[in-house]
N, C-alpha and C. Protein backbone atom coordinates (compact mmCIF):
# COMPACT_ATOMS: atom_id res chain seq x y z
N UNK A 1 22.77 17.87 2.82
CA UNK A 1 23.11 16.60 2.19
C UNK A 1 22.55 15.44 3.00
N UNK A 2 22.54 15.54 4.42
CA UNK A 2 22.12 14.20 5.30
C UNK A 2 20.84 14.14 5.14
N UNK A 3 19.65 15.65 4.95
CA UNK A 3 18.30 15.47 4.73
C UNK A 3 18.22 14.48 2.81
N UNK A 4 18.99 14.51 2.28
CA UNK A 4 18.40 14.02 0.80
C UNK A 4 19.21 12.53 1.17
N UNK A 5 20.01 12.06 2.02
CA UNK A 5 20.15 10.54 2.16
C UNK A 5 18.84 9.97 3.13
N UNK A 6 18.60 11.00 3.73
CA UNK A 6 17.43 10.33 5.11
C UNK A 6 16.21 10.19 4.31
N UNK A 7 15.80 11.38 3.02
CA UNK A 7 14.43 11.12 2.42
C UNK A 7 14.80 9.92 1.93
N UNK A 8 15.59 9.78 1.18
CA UNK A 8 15.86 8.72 -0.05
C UNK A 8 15.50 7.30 0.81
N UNK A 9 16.52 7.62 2.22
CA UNK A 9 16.29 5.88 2.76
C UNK A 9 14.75 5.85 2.83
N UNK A 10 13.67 7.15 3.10
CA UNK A 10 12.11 7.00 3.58
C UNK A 10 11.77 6.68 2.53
N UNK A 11 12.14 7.10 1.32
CA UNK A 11 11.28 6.34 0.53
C UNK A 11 11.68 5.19 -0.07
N UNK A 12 12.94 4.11 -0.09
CA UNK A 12 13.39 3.40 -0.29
C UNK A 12 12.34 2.44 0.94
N UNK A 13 12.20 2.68 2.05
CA UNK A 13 11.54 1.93 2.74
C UNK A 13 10.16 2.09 2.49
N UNK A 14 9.54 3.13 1.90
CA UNK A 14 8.33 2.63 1.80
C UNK A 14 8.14 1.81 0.30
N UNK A 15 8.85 1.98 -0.50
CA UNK A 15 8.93 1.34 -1.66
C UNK A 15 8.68 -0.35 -1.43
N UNK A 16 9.86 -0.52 -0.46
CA UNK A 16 10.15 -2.05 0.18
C UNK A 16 8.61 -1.91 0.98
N UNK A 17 8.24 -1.40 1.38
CA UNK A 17 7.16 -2.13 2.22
C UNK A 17 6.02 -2.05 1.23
N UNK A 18 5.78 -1.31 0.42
CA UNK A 18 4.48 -1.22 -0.86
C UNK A 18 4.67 -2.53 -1.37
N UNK A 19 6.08 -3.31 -1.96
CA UNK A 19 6.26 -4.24 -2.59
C UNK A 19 5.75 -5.79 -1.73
N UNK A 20 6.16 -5.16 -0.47
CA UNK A 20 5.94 -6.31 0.64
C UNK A 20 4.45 -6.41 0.76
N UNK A 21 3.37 -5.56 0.72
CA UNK A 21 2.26 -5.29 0.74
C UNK A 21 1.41 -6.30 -0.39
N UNK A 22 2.03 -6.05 -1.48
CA UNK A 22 1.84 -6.61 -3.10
C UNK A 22 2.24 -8.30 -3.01
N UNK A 23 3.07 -8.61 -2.48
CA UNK A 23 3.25 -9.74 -2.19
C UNK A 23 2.26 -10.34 -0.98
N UNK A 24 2.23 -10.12 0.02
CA UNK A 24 1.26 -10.18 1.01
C UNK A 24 -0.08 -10.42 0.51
N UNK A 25 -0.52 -10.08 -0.48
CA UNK A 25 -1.98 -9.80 -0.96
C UNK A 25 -1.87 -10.69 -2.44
N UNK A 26 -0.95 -11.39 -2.41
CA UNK A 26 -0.56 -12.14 -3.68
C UNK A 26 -0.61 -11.18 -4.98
N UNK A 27 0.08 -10.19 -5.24
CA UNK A 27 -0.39 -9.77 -6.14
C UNK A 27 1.29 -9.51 -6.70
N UNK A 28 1.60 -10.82 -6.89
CA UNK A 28 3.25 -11.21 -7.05
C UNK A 28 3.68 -10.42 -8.54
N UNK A 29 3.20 -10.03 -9.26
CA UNK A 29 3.17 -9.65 -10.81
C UNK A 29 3.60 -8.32 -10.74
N UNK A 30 2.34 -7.84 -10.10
CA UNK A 30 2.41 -5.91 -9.81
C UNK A 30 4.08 -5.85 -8.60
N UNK A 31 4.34 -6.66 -7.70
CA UNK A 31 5.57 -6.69 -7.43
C UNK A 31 6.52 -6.60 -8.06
N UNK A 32 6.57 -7.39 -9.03
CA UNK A 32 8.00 -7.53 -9.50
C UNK A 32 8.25 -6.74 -10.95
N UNK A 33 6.74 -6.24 -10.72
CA UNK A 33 6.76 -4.99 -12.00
C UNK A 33 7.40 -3.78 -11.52
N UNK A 34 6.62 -3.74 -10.28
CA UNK A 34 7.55 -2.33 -9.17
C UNK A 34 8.54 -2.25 -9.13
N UNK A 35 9.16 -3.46 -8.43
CA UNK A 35 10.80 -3.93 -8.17
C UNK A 35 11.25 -3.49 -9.44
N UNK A 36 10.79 -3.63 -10.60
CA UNK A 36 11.80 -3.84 -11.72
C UNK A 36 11.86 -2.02 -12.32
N UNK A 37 10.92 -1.55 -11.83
CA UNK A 37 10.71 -0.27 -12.51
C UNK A 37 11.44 0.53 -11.52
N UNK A 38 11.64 0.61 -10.33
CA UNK A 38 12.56 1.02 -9.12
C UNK A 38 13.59 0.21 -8.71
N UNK A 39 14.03 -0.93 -9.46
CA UNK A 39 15.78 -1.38 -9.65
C UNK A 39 15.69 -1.98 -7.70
N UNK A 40 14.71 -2.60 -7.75
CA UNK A 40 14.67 -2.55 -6.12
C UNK A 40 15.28 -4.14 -5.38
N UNK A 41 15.58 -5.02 -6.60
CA UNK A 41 15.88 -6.31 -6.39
C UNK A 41 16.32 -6.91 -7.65
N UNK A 42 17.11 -7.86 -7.23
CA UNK A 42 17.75 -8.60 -8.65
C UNK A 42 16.87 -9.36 -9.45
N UNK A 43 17.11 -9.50 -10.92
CA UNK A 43 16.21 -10.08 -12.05
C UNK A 43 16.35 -11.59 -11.18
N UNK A 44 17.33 -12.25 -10.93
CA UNK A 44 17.28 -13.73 -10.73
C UNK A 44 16.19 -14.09 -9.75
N UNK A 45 15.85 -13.11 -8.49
CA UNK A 45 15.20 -13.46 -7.70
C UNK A 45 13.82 -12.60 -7.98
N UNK A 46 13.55 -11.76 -8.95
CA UNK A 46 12.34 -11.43 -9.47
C UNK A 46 11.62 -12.19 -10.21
N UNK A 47 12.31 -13.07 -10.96
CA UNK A 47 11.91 -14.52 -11.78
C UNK A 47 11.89 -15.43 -11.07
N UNK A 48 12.71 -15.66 -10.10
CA UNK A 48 12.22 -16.87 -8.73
C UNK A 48 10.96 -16.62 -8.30
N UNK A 49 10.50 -15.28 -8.19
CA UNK A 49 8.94 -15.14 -7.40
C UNK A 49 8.18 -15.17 -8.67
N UNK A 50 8.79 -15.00 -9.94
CA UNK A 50 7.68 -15.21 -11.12
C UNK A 50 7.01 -17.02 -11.21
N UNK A 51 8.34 -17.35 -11.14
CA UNK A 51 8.36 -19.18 -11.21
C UNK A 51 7.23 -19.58 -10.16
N UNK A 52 7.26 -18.89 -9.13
CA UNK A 52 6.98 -19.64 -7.88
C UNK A 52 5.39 -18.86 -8.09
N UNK A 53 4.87 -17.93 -8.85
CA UNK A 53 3.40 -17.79 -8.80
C UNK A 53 2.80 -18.75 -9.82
N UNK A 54 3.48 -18.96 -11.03
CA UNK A 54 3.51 -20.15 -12.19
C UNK A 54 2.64 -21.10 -11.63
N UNK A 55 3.69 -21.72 -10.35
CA UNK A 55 3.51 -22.48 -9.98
C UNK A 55 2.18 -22.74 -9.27
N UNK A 56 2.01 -21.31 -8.36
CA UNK A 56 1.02 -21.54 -7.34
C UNK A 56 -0.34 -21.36 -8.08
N UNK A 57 -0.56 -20.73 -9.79
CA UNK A 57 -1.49 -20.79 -10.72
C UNK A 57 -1.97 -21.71 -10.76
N UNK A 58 -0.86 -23.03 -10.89
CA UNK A 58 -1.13 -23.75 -11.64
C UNK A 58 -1.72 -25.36 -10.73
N UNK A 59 -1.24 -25.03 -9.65
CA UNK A 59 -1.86 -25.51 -8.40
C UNK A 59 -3.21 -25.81 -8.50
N UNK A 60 -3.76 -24.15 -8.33
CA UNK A 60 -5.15 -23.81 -8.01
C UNK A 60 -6.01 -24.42 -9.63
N UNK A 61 -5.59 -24.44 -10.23
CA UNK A 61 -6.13 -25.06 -11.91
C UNK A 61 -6.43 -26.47 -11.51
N UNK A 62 -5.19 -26.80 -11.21
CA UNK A 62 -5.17 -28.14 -10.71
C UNK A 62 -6.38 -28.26 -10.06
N UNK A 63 -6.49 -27.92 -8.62
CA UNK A 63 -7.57 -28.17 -7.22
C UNK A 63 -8.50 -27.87 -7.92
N UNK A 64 -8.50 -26.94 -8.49
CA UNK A 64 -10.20 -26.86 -9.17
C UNK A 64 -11.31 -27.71 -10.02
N UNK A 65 -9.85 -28.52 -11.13
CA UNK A 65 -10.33 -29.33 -11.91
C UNK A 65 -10.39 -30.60 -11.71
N UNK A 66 -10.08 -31.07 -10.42
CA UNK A 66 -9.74 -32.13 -9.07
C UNK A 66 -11.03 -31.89 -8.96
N UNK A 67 -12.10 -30.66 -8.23
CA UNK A 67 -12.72 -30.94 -7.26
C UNK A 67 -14.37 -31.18 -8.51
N UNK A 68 -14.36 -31.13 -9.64
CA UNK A 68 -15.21 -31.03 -10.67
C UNK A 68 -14.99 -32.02 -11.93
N UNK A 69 -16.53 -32.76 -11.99
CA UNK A 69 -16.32 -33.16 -13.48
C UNK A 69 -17.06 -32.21 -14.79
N UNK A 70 -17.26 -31.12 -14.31
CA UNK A 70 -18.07 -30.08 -15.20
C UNK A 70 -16.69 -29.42 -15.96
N UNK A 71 -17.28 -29.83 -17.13
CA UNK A 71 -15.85 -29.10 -18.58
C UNK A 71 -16.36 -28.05 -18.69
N UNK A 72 -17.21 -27.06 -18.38
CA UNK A 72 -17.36 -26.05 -18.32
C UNK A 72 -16.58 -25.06 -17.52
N UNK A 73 -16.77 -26.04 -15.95
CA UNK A 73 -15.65 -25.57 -14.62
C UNK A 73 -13.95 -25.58 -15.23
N UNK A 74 -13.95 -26.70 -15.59
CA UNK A 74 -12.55 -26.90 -15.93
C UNK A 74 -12.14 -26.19 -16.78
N UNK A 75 -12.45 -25.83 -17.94
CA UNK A 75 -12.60 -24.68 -18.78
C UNK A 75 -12.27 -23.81 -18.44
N UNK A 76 -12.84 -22.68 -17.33
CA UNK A 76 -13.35 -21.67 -16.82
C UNK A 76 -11.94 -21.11 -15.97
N UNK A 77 -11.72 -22.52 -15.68
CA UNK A 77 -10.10 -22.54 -14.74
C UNK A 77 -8.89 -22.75 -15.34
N UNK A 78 -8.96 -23.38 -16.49
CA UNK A 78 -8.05 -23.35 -17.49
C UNK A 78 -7.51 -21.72 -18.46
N UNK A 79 -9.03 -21.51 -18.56
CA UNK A 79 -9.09 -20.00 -19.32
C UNK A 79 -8.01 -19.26 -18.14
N UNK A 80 -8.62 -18.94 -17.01
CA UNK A 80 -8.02 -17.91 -15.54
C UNK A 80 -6.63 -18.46 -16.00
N UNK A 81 -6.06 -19.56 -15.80
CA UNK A 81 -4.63 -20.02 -15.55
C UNK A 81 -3.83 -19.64 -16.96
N UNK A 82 -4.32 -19.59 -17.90
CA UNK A 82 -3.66 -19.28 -19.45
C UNK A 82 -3.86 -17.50 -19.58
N UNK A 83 -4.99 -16.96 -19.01
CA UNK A 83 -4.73 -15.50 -18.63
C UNK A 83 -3.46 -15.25 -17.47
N UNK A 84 -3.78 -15.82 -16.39
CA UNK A 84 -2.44 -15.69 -15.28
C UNK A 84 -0.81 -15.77 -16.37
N UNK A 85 -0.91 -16.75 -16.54
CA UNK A 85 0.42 -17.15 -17.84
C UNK A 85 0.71 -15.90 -18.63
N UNK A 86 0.01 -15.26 -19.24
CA UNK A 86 -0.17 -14.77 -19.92
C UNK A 86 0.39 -13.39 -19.76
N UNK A 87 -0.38 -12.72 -18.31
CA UNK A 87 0.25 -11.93 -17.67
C UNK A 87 2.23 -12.18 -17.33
N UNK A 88 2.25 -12.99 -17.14
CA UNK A 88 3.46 -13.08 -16.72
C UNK A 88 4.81 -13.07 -17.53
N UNK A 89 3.94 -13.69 -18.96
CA UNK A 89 5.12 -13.44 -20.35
C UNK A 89 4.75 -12.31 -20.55
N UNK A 90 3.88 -11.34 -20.22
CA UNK A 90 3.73 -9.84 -20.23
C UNK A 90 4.81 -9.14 -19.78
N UNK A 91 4.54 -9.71 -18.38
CA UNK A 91 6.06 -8.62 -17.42
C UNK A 91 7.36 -9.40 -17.34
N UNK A 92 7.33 -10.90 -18.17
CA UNK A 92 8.68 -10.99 -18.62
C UNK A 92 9.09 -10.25 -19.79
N UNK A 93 8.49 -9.88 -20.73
CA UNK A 93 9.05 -9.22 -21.66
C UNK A 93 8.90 -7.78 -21.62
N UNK A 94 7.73 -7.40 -20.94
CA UNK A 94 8.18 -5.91 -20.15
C UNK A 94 9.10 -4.88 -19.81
N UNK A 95 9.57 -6.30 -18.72
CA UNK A 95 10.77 -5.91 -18.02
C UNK A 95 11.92 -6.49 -18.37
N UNK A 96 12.04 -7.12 -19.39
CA UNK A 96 13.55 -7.25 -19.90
C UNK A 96 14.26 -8.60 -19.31
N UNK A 97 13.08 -10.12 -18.46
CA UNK A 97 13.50 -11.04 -18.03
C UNK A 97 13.61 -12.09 -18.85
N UNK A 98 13.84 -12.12 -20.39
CA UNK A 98 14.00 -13.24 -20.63
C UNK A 98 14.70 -14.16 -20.33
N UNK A 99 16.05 -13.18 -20.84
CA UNK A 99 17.41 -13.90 -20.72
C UNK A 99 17.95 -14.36 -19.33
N UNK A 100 17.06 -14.64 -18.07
CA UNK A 100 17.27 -15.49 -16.81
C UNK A 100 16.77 -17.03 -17.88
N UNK A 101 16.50 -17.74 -18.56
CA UNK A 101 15.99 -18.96 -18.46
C UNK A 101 14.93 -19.19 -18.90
N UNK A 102 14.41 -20.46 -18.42
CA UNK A 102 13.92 -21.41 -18.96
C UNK A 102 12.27 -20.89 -18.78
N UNK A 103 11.73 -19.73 -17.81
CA UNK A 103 10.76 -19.78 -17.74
C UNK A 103 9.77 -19.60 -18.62
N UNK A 104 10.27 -18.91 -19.55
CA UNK A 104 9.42 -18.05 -20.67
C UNK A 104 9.03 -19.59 -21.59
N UNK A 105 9.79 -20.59 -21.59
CA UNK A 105 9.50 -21.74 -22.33
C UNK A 105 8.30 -22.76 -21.65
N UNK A 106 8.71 -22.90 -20.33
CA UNK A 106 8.21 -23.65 -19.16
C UNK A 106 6.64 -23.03 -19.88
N UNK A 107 6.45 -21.91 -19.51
CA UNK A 107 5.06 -21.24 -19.24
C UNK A 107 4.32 -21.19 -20.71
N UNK A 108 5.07 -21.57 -21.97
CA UNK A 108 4.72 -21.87 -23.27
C UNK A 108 3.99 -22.51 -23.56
N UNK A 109 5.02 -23.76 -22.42
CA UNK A 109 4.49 -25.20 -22.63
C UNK A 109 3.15 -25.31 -22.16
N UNK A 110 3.14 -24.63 -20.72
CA UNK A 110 1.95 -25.60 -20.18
C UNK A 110 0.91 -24.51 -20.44
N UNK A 111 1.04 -23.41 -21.49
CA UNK A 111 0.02 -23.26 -22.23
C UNK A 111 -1.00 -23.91 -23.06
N UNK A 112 0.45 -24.13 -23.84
CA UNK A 112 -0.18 -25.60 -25.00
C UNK A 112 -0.48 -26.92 -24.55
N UNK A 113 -0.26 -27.09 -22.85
CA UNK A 113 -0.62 -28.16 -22.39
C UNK A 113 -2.25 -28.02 -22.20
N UNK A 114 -2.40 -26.66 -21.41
CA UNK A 114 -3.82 -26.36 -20.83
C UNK A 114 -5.12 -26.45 -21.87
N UNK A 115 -4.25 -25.59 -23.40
CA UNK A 115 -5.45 -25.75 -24.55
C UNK A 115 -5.70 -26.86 -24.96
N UNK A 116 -4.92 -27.81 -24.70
CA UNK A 116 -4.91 -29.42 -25.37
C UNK A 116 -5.80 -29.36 -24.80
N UNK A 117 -6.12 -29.64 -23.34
CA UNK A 117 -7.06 -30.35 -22.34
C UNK A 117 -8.31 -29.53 -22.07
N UNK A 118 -8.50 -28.18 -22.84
CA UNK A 118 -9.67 -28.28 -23.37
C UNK A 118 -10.56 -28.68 -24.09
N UNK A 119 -11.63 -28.82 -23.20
CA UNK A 119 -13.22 -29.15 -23.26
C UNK A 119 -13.08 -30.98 -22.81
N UNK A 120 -11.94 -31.15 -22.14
CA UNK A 120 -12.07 -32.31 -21.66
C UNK A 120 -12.35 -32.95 -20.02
């Protein structure tokens, strides 16, 4: 019985460190797809790291279309950021996160914000 609690904690820790890995390498999505498929962390704070890549998408859209007046560039970065989005109402509805909130709306919006401001 103590060998099937000792595997379980080994692989409970490598689980946690694969996830930690995925995060590390920004690859915040495939995280919280893991987490959610191995019950490895709570929905509230799996959607906190969803919010918080949203965010850091939408950043880099930003800096990009900051550092260019080419609507092609801006475009190009708009497209990436509405795919990123995109992904993410993926593994919210995937995994069963709607019902935390507001994000699934948030990330709607600044869909229909991003297509507006194409080709401009």
């Amino acid at each position: 019985m103590y060998l099937f609690y000792f595997l379980n904690g080994l692989i409970n820790c490598e689980m946690f460190n694969f996830v930690k890995h995925l995060i590390n390498r920004k690859q915040i999505v495939a995280a919280v797809r893991f987490s959610c498929a191995y019950n490895l962390d709570d929905k509230d704070h799996l959607v906190d790291m969803l919010r918080e890549h949203v965010q850091n998408v939408k950043l880099i859209c930003e800096s990009s279309c900051k550092k260019t007046n080419s609507i092609e560039i801006k475009d190009k970065a708009r497209d990436q950021e509405i795919a990123s989005l995109g992904t993410v109402l993926q593994c919210i509805s995937d995994n069963n996160l709607e019902s935390t909130g507001q994000l699934h709306k948030e990330i709607d919006y600044r869909i229909l914000e991003l297509k507006a401001h194409k080709g401009n």
